[in-house]
C-alpha atoms as a PDB file:
ATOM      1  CA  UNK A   1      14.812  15.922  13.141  1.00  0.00           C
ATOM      2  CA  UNK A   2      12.468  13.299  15.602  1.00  0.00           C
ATOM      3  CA  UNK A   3      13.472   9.571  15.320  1.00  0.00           C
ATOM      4  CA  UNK A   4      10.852   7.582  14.817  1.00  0.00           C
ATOM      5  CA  UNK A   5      10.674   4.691  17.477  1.00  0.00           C
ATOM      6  CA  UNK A   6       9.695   1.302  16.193  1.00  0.00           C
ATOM      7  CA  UNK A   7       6.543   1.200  17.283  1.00  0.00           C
ATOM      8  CA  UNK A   8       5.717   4.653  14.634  1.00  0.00           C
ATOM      9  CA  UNK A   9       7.856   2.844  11.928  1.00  0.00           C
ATOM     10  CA  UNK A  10       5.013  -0.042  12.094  1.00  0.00           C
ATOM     11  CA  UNK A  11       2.314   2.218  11.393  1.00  0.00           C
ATOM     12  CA  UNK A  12       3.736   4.039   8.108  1.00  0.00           C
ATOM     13  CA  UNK A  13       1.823   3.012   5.029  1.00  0.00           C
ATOM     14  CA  UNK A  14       2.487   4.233   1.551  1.00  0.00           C
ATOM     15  CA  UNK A  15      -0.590   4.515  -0.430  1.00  0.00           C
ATOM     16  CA  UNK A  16      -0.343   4.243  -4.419  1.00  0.00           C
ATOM     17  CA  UNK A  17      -4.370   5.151  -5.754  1.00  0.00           C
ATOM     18  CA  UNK A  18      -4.501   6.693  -8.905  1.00  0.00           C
ATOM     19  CA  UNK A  19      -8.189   7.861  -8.677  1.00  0.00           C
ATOM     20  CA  UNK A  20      -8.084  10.861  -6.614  1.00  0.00           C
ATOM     21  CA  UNK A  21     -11.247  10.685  -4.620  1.00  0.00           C
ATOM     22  CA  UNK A  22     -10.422   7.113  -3.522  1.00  0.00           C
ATOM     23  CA  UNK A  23      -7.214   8.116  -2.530  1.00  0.00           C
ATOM     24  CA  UNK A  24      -8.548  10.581  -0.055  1.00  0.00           C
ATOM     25  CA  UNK A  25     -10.905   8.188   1.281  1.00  0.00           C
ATOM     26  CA  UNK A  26      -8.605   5.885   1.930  1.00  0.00           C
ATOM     27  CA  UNK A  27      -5.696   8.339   3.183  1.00  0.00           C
ATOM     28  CA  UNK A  28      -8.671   9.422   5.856  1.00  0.00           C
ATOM     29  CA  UNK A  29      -9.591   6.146   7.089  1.00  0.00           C
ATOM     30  CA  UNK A  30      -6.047   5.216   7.679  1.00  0.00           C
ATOM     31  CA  UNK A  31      -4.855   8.232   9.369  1.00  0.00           C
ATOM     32  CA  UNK A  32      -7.802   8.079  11.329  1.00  0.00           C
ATOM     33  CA  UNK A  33      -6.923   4.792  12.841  1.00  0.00           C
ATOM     34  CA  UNK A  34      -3.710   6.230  13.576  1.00  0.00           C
ATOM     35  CA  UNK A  35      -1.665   5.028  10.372  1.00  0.00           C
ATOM     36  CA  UNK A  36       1.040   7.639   9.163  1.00  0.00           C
ATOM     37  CA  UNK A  37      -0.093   7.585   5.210  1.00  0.00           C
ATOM     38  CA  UNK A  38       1.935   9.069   2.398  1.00  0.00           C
ATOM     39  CA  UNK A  39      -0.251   8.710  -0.494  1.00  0.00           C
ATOM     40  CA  UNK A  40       1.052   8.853  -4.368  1.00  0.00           C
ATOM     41  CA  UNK A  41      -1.295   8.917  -7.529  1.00  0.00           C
ATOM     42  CA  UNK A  42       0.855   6.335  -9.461  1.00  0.00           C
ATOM     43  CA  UNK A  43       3.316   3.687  -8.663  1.00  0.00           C
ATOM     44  CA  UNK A  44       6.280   5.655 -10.172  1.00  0.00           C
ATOM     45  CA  UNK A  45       6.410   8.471  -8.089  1.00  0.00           C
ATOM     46  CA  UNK A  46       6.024   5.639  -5.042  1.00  0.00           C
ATOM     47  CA  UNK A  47       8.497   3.828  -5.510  1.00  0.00           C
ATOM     48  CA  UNK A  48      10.642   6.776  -5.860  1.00  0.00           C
ATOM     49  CA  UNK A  49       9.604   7.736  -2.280  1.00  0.00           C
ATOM     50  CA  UNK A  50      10.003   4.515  -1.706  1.00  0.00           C
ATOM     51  CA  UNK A  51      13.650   4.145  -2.495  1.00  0.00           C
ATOM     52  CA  UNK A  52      14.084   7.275  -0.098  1.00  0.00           C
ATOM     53  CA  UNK A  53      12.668   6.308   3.006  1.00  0.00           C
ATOM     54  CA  UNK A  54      11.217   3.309   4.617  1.00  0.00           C
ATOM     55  CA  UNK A  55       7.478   1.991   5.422  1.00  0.00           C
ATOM     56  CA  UNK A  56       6.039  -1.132   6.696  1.00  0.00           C
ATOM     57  CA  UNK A  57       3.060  -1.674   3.936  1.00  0.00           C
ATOM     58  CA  UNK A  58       2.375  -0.377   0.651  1.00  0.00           C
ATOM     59  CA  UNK A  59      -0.996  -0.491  -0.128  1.00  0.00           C
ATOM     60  CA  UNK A  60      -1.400  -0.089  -3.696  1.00  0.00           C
ATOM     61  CA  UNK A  61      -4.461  -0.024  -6.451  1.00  0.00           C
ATOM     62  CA  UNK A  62      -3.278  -2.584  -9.317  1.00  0.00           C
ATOM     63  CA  UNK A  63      -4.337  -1.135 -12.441  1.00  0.00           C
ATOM     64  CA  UNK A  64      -2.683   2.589 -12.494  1.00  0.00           C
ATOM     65  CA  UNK A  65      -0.933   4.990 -14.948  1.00  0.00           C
ATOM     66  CA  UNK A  66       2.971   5.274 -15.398  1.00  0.00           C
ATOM     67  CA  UNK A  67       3.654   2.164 -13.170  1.00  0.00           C
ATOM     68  CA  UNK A  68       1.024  -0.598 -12.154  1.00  0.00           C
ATOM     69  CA  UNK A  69       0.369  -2.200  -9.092  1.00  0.00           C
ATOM     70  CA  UNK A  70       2.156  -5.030  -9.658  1.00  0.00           C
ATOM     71  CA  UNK A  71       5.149  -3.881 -10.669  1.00  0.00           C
ATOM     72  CA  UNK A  72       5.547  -1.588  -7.838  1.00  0.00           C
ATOM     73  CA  UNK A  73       5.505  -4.102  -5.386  1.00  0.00           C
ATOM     74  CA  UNK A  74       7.680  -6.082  -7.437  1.00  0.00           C
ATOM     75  CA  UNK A  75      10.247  -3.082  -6.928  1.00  0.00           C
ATOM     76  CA  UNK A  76       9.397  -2.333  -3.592  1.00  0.00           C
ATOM     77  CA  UNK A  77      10.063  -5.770  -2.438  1.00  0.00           C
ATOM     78  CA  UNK A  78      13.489  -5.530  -3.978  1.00  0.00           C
ATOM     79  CA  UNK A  79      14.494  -2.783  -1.888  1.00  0.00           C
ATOM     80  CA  UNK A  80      12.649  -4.107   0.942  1.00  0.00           C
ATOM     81  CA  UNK A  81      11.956  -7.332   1.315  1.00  0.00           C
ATOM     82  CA  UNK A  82      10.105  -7.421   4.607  1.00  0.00           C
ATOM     83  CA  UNK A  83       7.996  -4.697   2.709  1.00  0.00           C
ATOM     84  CA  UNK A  84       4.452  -5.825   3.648  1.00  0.00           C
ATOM     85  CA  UNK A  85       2.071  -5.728   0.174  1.00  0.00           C
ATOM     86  CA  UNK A  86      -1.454  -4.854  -0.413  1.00  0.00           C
ATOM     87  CA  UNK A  87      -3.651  -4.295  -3.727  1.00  0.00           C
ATOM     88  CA  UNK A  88      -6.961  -2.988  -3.776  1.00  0.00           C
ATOM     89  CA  UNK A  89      -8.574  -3.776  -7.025  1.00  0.00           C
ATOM     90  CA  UNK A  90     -12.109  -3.258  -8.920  1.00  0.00           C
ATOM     91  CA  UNK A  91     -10.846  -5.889 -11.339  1.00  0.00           C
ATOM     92  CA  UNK A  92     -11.953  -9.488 -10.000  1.00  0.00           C
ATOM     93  CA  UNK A  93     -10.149 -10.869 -13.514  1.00  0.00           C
ATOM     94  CA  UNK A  94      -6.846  -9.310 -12.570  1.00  0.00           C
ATOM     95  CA  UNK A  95      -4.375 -12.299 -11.756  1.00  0.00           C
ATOM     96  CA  UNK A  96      -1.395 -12.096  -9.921  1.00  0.00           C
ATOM     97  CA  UNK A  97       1.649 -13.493 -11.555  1.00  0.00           C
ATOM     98  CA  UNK A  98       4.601 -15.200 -10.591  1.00  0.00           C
ATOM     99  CA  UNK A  99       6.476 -12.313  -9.611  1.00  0.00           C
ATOM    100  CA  UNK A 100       3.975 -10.680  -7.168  1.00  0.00           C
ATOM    101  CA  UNK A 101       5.257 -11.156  -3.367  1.00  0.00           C
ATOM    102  CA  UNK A 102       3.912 -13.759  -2.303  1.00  0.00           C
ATOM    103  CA  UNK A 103       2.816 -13.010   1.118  1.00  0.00           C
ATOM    104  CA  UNK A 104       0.681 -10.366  -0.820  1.00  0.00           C
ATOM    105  CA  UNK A 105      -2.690  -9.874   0.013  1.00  0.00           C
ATOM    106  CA  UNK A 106      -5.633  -8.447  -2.743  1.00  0.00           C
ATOM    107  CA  UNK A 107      -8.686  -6.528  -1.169  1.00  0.00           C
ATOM    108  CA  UNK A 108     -11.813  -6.639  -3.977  1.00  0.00           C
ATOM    109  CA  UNK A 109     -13.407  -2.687  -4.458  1.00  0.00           C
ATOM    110  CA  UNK A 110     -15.721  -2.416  -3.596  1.00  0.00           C
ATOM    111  CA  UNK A 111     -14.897  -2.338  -0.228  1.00  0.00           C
ATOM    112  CA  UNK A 112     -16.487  -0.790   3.498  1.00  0.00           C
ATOM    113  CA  UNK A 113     -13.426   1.580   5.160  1.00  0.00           C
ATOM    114  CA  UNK A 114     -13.990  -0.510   7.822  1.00  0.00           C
ATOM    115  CA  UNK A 115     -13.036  -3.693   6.477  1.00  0.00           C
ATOM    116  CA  UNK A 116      -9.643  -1.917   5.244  1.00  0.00           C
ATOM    117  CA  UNK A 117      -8.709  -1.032   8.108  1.00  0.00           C
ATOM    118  CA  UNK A 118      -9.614  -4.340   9.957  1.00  0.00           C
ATOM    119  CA  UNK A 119      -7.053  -6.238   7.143  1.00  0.00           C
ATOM    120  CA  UNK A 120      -4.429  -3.828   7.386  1.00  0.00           C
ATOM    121  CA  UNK A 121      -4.408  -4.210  11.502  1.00  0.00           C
ATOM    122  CA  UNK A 122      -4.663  -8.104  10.247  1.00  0.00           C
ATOM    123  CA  UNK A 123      -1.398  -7.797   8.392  1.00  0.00           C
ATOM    124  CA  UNK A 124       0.843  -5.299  10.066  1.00  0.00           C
ATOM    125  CA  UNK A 125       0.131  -7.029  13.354  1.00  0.00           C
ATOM    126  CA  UNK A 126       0.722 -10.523  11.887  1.00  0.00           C
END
């Protein structure tokens, strides 16, 4: 078994997307700026990765089946509170409540890859 120097542990993402086609495209764009992505198509089955082995950001769609975005980060952060959060959204009228992170950010679909990708550097190097 390889351990992973710190450097590799600040590029692992865990991606929660529930619409499969999304997921890809955003699993793609990641990897191919040299993020290590482990992608799940709802927040349960995350978060039980999650509780098994660490990342630096979850990036996470809001509105999915089984467990939403929100309340997977709200879990996440519990197990790791220097968990760095991310929602991607197509709902402008969703609201984050009082017990989102705080330090979470919310990128609008739709969105270019590019821009992703440019945020995500943004907050893992911050």
């Amino acid at each position: 078994m390889a351990i992973q120097t710190s450097a590799q542990m600040l590029r692992r993402i865990i991606l929660a997307e529930d619409d499969e086609s999304m997921r890809g495209f955003l699993e793609r764009a990641l990897s191919r700026a040299g993020y290590e992505v482990t992608s799940f198509a709802n927040g349960r089955d995350a978060y039980e990765h999650l509780r098994k082995e660490p990342f630096t950001l979850l990036l996470t769609d809001i509105v999915m089946p089984q467990m939403d975005g929100i309340e997977l980060a709200r879990r996440a952060s519990e197990l790791d509170p220097d968990l760095k959060i991310m929602f991607i959204t197509g709902f402008a009228a969703v609201t984050l409540n009082s017990e989102t992170p705080k330090d979470a950010r919310v990128l609008s679909k739709p969105f270019h890859l590019k821009d992703l990708v440019r945020e995500v550097d943004k907050m893992l190097n911050s």
